[in-house]
Structures are given as structure tokens and as C-alpha cells.
N, C-alpha and C. Protein backbone atom coordinates (compact mmCIF):
# COMPACT_ATOMS: atom_id res chain seq x y z
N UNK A 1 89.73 -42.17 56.44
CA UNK A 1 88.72 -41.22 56.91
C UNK A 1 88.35 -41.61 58.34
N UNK A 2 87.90 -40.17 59.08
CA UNK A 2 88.14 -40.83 60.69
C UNK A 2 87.13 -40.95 60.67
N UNK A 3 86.23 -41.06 61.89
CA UNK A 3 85.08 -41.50 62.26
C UNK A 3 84.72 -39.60 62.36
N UNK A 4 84.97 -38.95 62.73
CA UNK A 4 84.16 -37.55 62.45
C UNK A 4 84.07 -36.73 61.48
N UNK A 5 85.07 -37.45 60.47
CA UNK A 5 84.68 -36.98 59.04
C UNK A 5 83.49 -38.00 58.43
N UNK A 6 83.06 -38.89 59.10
CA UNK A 6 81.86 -39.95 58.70
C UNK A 6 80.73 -39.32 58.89
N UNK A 7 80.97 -38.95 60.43
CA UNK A 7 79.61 -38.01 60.79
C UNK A 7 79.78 -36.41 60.49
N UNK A 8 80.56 -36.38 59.83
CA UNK A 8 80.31 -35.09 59.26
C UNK A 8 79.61 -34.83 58.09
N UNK A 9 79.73 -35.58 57.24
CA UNK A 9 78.95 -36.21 55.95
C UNK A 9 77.79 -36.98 56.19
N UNK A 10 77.25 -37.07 56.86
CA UNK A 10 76.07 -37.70 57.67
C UNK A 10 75.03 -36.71 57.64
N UNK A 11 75.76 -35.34 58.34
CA UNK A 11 74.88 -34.12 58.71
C UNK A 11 74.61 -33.41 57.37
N UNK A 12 75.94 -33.36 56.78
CA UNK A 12 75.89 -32.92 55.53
C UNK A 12 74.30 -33.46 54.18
N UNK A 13 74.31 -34.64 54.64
CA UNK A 13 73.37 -35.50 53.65
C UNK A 13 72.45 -35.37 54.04
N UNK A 14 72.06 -34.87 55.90
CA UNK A 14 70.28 -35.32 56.42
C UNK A 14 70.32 -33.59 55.94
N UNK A 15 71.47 -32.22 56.10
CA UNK A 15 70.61 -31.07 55.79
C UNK A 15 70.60 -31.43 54.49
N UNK A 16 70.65 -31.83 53.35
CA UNK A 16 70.45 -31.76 52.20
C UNK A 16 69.04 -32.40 51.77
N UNK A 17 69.00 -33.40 52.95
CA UNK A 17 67.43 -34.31 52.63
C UNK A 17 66.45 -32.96 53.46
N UNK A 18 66.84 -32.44 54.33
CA UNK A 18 65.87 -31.57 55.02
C UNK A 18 65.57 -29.91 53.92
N UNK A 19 66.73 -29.75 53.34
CA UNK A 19 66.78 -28.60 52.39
C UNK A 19 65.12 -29.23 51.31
N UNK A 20 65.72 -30.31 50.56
CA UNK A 20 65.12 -30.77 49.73
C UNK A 20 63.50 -30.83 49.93
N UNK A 21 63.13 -31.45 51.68
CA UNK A 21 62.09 -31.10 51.81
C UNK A 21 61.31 -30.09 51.83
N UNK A 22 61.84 -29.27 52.56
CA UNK A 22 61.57 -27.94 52.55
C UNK A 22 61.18 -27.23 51.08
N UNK A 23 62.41 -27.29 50.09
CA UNK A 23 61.91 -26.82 48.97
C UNK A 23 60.68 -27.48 48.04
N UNK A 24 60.55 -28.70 48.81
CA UNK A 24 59.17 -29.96 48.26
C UNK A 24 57.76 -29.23 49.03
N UNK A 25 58.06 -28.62 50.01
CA UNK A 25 56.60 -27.69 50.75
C UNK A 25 56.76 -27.02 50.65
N UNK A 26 57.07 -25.76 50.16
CA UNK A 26 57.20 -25.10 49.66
C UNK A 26 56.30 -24.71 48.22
N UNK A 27 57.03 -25.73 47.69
CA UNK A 27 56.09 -25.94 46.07
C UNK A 27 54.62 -26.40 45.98
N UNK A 28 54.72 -27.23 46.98
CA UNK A 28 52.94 -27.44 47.26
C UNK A 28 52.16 -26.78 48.32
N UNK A 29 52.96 -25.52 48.55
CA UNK A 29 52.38 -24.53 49.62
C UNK A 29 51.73 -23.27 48.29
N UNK A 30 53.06 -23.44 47.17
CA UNK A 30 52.62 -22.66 46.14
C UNK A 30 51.46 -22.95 45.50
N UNK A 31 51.40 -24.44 44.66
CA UNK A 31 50.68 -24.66 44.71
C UNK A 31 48.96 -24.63 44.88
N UNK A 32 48.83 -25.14 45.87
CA UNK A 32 47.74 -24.92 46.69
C UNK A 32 47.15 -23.50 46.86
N UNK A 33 47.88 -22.74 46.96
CA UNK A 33 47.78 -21.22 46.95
C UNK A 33 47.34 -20.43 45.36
N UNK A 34 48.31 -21.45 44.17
CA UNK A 34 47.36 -20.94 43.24
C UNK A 34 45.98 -21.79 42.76
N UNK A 35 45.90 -23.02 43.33
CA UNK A 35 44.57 -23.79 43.36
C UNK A 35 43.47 -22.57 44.18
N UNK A 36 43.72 -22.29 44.59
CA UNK A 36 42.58 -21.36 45.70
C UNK A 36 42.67 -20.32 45.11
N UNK A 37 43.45 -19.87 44.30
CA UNK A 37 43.33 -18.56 43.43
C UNK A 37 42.74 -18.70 42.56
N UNK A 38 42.73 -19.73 42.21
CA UNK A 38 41.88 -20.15 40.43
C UNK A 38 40.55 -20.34 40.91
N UNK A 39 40.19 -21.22 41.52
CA UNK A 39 38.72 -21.79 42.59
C UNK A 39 38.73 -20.07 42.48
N UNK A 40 38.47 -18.91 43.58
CA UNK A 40 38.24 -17.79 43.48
C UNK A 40 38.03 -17.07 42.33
N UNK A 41 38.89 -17.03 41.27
CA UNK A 41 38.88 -16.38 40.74
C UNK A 41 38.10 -16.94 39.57
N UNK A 42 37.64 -18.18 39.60
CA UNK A 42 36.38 -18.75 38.72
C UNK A 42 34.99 -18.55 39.48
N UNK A 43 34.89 -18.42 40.82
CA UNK A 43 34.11 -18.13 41.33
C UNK A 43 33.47 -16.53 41.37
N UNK A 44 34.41 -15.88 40.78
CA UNK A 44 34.39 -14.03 40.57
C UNK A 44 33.92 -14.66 39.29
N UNK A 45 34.44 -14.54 38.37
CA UNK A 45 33.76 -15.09 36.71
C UNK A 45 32.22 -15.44 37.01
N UNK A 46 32.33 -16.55 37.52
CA UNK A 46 31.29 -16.69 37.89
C UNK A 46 29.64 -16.46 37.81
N UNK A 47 30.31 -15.17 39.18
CA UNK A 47 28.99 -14.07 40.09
C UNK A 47 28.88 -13.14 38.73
N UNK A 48 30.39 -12.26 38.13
CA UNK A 48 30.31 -11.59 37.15
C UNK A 48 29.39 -11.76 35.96
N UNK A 49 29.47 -13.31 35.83
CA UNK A 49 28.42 -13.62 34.40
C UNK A 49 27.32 -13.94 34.59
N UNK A 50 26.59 -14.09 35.91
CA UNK A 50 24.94 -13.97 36.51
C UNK A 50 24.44 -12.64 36.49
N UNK A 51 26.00 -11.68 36.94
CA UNK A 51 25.03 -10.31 37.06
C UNK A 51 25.20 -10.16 35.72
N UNK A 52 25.67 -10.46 34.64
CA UNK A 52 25.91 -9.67 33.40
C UNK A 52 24.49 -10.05 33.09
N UNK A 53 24.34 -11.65 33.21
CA UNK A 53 23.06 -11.84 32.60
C UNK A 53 21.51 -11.21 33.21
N UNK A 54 21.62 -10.79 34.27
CA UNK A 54 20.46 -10.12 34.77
C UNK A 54 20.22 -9.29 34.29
N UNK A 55 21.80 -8.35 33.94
CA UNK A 55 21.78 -7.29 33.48
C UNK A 55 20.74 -7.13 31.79
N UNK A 56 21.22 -7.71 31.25
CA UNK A 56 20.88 -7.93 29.79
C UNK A 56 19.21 -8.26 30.06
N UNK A 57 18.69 -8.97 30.85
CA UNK A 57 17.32 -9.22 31.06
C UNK A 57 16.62 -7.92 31.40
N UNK A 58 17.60 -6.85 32.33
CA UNK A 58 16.94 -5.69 32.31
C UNK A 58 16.74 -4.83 30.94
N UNK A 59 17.78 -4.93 30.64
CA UNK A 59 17.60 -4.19 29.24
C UNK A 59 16.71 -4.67 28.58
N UNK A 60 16.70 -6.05 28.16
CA UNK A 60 15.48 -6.62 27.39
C UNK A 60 14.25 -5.98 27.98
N UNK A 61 13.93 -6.06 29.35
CA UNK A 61 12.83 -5.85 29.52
C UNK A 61 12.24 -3.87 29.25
N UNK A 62 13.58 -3.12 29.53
CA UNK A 62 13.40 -2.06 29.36
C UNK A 62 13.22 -1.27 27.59
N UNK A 63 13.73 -1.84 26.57
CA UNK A 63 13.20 -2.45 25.32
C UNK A 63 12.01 -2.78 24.84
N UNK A 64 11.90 -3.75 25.24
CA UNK A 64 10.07 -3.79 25.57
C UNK A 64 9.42 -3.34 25.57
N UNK A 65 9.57 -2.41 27.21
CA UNK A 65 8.28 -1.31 27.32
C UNK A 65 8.47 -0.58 26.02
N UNK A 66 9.62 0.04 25.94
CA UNK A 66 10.06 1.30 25.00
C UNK A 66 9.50 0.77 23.50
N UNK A 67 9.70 -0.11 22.94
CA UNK A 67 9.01 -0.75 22.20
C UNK A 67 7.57 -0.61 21.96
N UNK A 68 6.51 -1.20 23.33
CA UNK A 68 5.71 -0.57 23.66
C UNK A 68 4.77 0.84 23.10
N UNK A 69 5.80 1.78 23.90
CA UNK A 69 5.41 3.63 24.15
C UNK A 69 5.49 4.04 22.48
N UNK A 70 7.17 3.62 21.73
CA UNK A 70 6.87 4.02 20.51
C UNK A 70 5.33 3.25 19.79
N UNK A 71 5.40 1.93 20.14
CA UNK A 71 4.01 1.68 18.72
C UNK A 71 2.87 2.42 19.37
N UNK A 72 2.74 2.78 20.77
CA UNK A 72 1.70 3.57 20.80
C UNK A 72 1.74 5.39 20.44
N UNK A 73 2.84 5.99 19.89
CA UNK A 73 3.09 7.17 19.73
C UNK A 73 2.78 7.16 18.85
N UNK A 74 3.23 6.16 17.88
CA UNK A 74 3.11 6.12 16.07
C UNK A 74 2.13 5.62 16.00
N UNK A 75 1.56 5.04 16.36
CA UNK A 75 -0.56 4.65 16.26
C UNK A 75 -1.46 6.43 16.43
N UNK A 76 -0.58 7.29 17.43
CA UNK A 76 -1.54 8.02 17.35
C UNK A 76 -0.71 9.19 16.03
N UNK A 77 0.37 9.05 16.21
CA UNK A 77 1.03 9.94 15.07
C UNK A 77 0.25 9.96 13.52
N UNK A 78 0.08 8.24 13.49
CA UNK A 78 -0.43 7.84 11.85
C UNK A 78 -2.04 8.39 12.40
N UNK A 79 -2.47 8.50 13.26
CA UNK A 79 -4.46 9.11 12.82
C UNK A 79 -4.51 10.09 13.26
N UNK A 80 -5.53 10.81 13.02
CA UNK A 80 -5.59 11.89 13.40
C UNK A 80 -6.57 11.61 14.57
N UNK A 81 -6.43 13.25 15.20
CA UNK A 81 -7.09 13.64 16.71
C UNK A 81 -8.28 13.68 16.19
N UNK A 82 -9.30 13.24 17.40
CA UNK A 82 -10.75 12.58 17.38
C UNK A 82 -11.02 14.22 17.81
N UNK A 83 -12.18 14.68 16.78
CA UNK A 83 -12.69 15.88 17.22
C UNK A 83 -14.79 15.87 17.60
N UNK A 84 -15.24 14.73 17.71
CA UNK A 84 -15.75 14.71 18.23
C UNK A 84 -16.65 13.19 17.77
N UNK A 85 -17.89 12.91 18.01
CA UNK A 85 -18.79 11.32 18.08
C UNK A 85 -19.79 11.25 17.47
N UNK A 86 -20.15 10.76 16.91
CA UNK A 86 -21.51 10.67 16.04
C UNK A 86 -22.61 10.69 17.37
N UNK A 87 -23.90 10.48 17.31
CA UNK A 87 -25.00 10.38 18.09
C UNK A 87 -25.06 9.46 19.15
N UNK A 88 -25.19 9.41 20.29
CA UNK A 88 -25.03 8.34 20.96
C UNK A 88 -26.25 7.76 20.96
N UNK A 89 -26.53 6.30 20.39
CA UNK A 89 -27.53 5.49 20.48
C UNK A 89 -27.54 4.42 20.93
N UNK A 90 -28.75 4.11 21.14
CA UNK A 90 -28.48 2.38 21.73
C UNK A 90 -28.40 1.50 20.32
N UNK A 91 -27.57 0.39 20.94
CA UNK A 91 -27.48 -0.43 19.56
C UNK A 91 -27.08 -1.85 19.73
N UNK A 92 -27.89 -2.31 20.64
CA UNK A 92 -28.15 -3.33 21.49
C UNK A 92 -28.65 -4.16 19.89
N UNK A 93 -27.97 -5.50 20.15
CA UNK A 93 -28.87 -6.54 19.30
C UNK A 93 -30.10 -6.27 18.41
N UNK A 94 -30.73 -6.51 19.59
CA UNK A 94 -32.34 -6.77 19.35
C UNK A 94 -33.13 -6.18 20.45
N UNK A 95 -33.33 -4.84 20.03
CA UNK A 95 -33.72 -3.40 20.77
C UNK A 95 -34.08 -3.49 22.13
N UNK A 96 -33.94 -3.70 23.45
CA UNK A 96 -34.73 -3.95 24.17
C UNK A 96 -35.13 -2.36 24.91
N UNK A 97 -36.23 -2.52 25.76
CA UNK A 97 -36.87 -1.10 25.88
C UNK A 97 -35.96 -0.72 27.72
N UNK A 98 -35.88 0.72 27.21
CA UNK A 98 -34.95 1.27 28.47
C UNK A 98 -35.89 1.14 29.53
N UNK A 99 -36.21 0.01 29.86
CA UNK A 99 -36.99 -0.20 31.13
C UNK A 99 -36.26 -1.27 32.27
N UNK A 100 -36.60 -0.95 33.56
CA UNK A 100 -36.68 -1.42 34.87
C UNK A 100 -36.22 -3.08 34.16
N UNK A 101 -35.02 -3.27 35.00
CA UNK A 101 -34.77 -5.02 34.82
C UNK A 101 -33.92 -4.88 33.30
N UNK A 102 -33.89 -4.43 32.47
CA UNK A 102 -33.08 -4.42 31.40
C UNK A 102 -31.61 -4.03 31.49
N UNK A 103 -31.25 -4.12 30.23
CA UNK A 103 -29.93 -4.08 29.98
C UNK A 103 -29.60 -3.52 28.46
N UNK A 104 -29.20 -2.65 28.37
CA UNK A 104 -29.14 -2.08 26.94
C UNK A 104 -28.00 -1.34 26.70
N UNK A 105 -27.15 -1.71 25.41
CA UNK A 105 -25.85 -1.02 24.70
C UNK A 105 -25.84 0.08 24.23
N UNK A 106 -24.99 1.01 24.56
CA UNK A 106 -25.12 2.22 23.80
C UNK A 106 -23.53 2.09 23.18
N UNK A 107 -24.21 3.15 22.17
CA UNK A 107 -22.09 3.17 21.71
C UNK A 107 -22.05 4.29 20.76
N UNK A 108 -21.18 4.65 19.95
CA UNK A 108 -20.90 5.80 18.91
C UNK A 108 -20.32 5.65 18.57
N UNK A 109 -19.23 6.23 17.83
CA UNK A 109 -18.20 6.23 16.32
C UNK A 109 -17.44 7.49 16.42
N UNK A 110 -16.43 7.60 16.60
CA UNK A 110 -15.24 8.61 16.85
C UNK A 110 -15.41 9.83 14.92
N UNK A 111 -14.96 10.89 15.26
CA UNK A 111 -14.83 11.62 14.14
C UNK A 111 -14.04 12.39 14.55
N UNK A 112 -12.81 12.48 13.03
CA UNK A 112 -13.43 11.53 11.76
C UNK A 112 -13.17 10.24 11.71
N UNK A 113 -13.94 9.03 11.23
CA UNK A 113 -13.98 8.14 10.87
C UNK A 113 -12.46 7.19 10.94
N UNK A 114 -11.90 7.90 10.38
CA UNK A 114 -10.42 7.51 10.11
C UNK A 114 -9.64 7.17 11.70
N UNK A 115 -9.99 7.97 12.86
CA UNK A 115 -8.82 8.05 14.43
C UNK A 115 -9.51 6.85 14.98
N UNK A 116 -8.08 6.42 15.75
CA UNK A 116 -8.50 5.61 16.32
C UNK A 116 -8.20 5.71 17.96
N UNK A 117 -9.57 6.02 18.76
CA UNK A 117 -9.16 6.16 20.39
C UNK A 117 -8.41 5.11 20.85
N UNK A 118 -7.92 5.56 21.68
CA UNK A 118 -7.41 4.55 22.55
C UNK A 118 -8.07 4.50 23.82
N UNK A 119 -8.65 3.36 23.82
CA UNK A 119 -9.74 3.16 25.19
C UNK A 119 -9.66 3.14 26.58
N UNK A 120 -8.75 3.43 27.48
CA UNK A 120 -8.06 4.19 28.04
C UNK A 120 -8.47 5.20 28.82
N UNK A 121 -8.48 6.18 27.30
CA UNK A 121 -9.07 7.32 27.54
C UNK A 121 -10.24 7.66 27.22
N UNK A 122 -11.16 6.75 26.90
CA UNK A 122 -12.56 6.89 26.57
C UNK A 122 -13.24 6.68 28.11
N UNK A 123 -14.34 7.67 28.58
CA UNK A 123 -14.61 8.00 29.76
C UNK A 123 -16.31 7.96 29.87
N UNK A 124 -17.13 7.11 29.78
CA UNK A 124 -18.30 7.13 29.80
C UNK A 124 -18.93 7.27 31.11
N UNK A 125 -19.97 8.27 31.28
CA UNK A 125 -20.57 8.71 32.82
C UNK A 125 -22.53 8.84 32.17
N UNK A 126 -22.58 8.64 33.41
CA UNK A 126 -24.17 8.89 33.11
C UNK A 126 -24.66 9.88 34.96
N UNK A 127 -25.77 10.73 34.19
CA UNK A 127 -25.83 11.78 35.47
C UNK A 127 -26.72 10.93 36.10
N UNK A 128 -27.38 9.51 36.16
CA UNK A 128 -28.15 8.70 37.44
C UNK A 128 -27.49 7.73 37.73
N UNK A 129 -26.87 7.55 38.88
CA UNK A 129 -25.73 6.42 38.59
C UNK A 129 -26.58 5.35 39.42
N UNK A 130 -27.76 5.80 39.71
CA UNK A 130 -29.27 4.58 40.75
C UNK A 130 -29.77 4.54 39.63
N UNK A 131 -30.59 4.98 38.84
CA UNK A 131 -31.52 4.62 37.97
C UNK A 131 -30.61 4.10 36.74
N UNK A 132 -30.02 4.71 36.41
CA UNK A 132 -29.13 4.45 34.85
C UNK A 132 -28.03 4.40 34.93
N UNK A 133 -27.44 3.20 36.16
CA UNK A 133 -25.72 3.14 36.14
C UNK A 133 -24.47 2.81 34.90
N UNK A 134 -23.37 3.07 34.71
CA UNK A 134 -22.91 2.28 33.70
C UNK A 134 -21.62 1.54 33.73
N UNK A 135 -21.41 0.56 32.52
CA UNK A 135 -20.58 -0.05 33.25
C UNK A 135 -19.59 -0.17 31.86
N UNK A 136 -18.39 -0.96 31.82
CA UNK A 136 -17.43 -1.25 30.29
C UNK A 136 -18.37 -2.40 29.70
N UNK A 137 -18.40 -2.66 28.65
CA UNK A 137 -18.53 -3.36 28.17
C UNK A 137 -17.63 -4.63 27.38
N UNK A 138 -17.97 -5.66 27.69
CA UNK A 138 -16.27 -6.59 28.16
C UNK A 138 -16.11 -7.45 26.29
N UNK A 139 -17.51 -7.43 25.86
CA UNK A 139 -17.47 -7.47 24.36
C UNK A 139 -17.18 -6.62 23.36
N UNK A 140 -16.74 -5.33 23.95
CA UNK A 140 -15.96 -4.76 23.23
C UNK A 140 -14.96 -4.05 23.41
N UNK A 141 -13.51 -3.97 23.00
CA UNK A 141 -12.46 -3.50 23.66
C UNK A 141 -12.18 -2.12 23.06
N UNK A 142 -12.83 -2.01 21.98
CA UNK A 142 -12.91 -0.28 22.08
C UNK A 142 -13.02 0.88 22.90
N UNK A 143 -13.77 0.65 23.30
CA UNK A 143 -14.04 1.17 24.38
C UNK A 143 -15.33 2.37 23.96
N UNK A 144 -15.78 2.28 22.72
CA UNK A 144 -16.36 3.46 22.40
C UNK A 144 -18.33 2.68 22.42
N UNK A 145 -18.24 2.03 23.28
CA UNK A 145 -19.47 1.04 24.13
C UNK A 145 -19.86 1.08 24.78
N UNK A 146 -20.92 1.28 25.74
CA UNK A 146 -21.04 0.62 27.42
C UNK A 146 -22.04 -0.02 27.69
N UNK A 147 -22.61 -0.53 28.59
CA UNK A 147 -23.78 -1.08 29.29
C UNK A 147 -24.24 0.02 30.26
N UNK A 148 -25.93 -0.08 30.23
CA UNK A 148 -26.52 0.68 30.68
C UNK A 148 -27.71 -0.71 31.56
N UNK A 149 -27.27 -1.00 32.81
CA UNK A 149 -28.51 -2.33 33.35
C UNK A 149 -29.24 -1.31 34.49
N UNK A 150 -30.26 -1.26 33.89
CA UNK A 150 -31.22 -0.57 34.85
C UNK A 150 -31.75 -1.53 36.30
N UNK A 151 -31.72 -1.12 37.34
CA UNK A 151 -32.16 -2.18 37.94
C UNK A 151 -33.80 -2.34 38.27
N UNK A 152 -34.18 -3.12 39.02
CA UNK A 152 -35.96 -3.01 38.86
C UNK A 152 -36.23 -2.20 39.45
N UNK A 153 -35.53 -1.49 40.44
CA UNK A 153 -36.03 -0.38 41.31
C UNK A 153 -36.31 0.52 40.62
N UNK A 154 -35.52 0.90 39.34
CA UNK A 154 -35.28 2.51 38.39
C UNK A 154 -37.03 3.11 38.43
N UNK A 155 -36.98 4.62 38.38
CA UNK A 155 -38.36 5.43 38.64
C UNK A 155 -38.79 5.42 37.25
N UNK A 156 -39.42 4.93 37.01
CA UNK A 156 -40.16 5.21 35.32
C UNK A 156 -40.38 6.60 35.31
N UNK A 157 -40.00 7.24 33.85
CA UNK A 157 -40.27 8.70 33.71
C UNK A 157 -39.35 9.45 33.94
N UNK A 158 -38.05 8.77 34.58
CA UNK A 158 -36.69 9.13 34.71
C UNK A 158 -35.60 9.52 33.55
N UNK A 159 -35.61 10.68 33.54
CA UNK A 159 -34.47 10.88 32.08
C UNK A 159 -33.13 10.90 32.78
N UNK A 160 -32.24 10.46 32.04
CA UNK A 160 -30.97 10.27 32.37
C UNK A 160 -30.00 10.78 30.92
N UNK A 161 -28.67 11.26 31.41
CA UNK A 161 -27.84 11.35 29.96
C UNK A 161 -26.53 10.26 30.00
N UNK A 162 -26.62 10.10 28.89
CA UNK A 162 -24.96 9.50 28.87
C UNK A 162 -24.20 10.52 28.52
N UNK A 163 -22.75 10.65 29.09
CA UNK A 163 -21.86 11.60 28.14
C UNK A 163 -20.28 10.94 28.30
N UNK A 164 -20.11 10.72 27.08
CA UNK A 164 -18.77 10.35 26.47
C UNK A 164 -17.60 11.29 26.39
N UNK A 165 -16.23 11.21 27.08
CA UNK A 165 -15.15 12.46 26.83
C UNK A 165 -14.15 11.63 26.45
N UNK A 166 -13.11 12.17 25.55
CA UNK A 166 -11.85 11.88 25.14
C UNK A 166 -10.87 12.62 24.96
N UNK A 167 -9.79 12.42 25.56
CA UNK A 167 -8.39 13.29 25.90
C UNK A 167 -7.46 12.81 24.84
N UNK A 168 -6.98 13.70 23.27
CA UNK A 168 -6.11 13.10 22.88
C UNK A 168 -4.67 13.17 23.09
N UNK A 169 -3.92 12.46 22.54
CA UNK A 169 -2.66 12.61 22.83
C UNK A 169 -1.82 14.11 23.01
N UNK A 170 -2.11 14.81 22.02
CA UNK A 170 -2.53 16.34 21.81
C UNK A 170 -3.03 17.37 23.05
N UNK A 171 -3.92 16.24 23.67
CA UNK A 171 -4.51 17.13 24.88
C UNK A 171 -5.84 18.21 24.22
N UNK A 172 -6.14 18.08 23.07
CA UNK A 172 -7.67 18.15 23.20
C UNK A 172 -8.51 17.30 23.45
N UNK A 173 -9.50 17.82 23.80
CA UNK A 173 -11.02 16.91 24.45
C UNK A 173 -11.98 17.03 23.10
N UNK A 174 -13.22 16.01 22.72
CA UNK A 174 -13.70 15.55 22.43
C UNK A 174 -15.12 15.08 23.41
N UNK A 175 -15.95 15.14 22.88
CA UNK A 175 -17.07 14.61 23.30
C UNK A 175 -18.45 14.51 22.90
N UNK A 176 -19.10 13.86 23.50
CA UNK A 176 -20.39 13.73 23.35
C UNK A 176 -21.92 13.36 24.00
N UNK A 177 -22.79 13.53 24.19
CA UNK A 177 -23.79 13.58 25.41
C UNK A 177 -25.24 13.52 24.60
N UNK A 178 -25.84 12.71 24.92
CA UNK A 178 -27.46 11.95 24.49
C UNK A 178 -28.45 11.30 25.83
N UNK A 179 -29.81 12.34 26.16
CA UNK A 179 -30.83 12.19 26.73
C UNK A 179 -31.34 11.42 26.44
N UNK A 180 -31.75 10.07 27.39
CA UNK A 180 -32.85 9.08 27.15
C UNK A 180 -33.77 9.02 28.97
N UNK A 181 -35.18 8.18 28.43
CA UNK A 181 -35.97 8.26 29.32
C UNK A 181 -36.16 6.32 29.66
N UNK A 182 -36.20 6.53 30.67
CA UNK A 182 -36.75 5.07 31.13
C UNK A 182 -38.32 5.11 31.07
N UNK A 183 -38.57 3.98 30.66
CA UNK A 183 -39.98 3.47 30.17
C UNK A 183 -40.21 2.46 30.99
N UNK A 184 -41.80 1.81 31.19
CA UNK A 184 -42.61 0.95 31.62
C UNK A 184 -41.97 -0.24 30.96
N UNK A 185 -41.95 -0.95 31.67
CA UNK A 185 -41.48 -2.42 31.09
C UNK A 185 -43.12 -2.83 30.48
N UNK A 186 -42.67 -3.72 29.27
CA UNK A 186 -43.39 -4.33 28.58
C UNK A 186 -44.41 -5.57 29.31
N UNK A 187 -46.12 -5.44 28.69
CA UNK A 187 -46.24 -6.61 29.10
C UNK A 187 -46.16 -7.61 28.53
N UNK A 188 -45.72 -8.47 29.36
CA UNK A 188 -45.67 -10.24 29.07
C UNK A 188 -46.58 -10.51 28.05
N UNK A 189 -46.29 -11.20 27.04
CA UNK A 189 -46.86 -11.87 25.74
C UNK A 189 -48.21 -12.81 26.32
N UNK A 190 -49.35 -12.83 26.17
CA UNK A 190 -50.25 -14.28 26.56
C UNK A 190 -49.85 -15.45 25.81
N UNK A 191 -49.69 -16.51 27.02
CA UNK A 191 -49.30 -18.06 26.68
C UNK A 191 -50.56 -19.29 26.82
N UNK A 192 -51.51 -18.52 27.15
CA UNK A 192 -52.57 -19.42 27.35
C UNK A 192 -53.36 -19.03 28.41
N UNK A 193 -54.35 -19.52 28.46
CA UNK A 193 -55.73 -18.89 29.31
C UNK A 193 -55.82 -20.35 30.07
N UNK A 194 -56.59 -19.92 31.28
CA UNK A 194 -56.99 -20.80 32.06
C UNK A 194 -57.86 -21.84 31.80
N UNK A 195 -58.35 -22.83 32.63
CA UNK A 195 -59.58 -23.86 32.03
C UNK A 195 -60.94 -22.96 32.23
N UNK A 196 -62.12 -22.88 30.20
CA UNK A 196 -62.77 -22.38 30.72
C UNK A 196 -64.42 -23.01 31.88
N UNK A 197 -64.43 -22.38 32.35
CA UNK A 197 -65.32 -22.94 33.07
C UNK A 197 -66.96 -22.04 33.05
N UNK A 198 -68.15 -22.64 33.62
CA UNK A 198 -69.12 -21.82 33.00
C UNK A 198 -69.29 -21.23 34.54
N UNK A 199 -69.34 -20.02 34.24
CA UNK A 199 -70.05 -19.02 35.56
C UNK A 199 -71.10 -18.86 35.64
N UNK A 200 -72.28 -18.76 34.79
CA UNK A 200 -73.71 -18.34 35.00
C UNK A 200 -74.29 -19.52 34.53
């Protein structure tokens, strides 16, 4: 063998080492290419299963309300429509007199007996909103209550009304309306007398 059949087989062997490389980057060009496809495409999975889950939180929450609207449809479905209120009275504790500086409960009772308002729509007004303002009453969530705090200014001899309205589901109204008068505040109880002393 001559010397250029030596180096002919020389060239022969480095393209075969250069082929070889080539097809060696190649494979880790592939590779790498599906590493970054997977990374991506777990990263799509991902985003996909945050929004799914938001998603589902909306629904839950839209459930809910709806949940909600029905138990209040079927609360008014099961009673019947309020067709009007017993007497409106005060019914404060321990009676105090509709006078200047007080504070006194009024309330009533839906009819018939059986409905139950939803407080809401229970609408209490009074025609002196200086002398006989009114306000909710936070001890009771009925709503079929209010406070009446006169302040010390109020004009004794002042009649005022309360009047109660209710809108049912139905869309009839309901109501009721009771005249009272503000009175003289009470006098103070005697606690004792002064030292007596002799004048004449």
C-alpha cells in the first residue's frame, strides 16, 4: 500500500468521525428541542388547570347566590302574602311616656299570622321626622319594630303618625298607620328634702 492510499483512508476515517459527530448534534439538538417542548407544554397544563380552577370557583360562587334566590322564593312560596298589621303600639319593656328625651318601641304583627315579611321590605316612616324621628331597631331583625327617640327639643302637644308599608313578592302592598301624641315628661320622683331649718 502506497503512501496515498494511507492518506486516503485517513480522510476516509476523520469524515466518518466528523459524520458521526454531526449525527451526535444532531440528536441532542433533537433532544433539547423536545426538552423545551415538554417544559412548554407542562407549562400550558399548567396555566390551563389555574384557569379551570378559577373557573369552578366561579361557578361555586354563582350556585350560591342561586341557592340563595331559590330559598328565598320558596320562603315566600310556602306563606302566604301579608294583607295587612295588627295595631301599631308601643311595646317598649317597661312603658316609658312619649315624651321629650325618651325613647320608645313600637312594632306590630303581620296578617295573617302565619306570613312571614321579609324585612327588606318593611318600610317604617313617621310624618315628624324633628319631633318623632325613626330609626331600625338593631334588637330586632324582623323588621316589623322601630325606635321612636324623641329628642328634648320635641313640642309637647305634637301628634305624629307612624305608618308601616309592605311590598310582597306578588307586588301587593300592605299596611298600616297609628296616631300618637307627645306628652310632658314626667316629674322626677322626691329623694329627700333639704336640712330643715326654722324660719320664724
Amino acid at each position: 500500500m502506497g503512501l496515498f492510499d494511507k492518506d486516503h483512508d485517513d480522510d476516509r476515517t476523520l469524515r466518518a468521525i466528523l459524520d458521526t459527530l454531526q449525527q451526535s448534534l444532531a440528536i441532542q439538538q433533537q433532544m433539547q428541542a423536545a426538552q423545551a417542548g415538554n417544559t412548554e407544554l407542562l407549562m400550558t397544563l399548567v396555566a390551563e388547570t389555574l384557569a379551570s380552577k378559577q373557573i369552578l370557583v366561579n361557578i361555586l360562587q354563582v350556585e350560591q347566590a342561586s341557592m340563595g334566590y331559590l330559598a328565598q322564593i320558596a320562603s315566600e312560596l310556602n306563606h302566604p302574602p301579608i294583607t295587612g298589621f295588627t295595631p301599631i303600639k308601643e311595646i317598649t319593656m317597661a312603658l316609658v311616656p312619649l315624651a321629650p328625651g325618651f325613647t320608645a318601641t313600637f312594632g306590630t304583627t303581620p296578617i295573617p299570622a302565619t306570613s312571614v315579611p321579609i324585612a327588606a321590605n318593611l318600610k317604617w316612616t313617621s310624618s315628624d321626622t324633628t319631633n318623632a324621628p325613626v330609626s331600625p331597631n338593631p334588637a330586632d331583625a324582623s323588621g316589623l319594630t322601630t325606635l321612636v327617640a324623641f329628642p328634648t327639643t320635641a313640642v309637647v302637644g305634637t301628634s305624629f303618625t307612624l305608618s308601616l308599608n309592605y311590598t310582597n313578592a306578588d307586588g301587593t302592598v300592605a299596611n298600616q298607620a297609628a296616631t300618637f301624641t307627645i306628652v310632658a315628661a314626667p316629674l322626677s320622683d322626691v329623694t329627700g328634702f333639704t336640712e330643715i331649718l326654722q324660719t320664724a
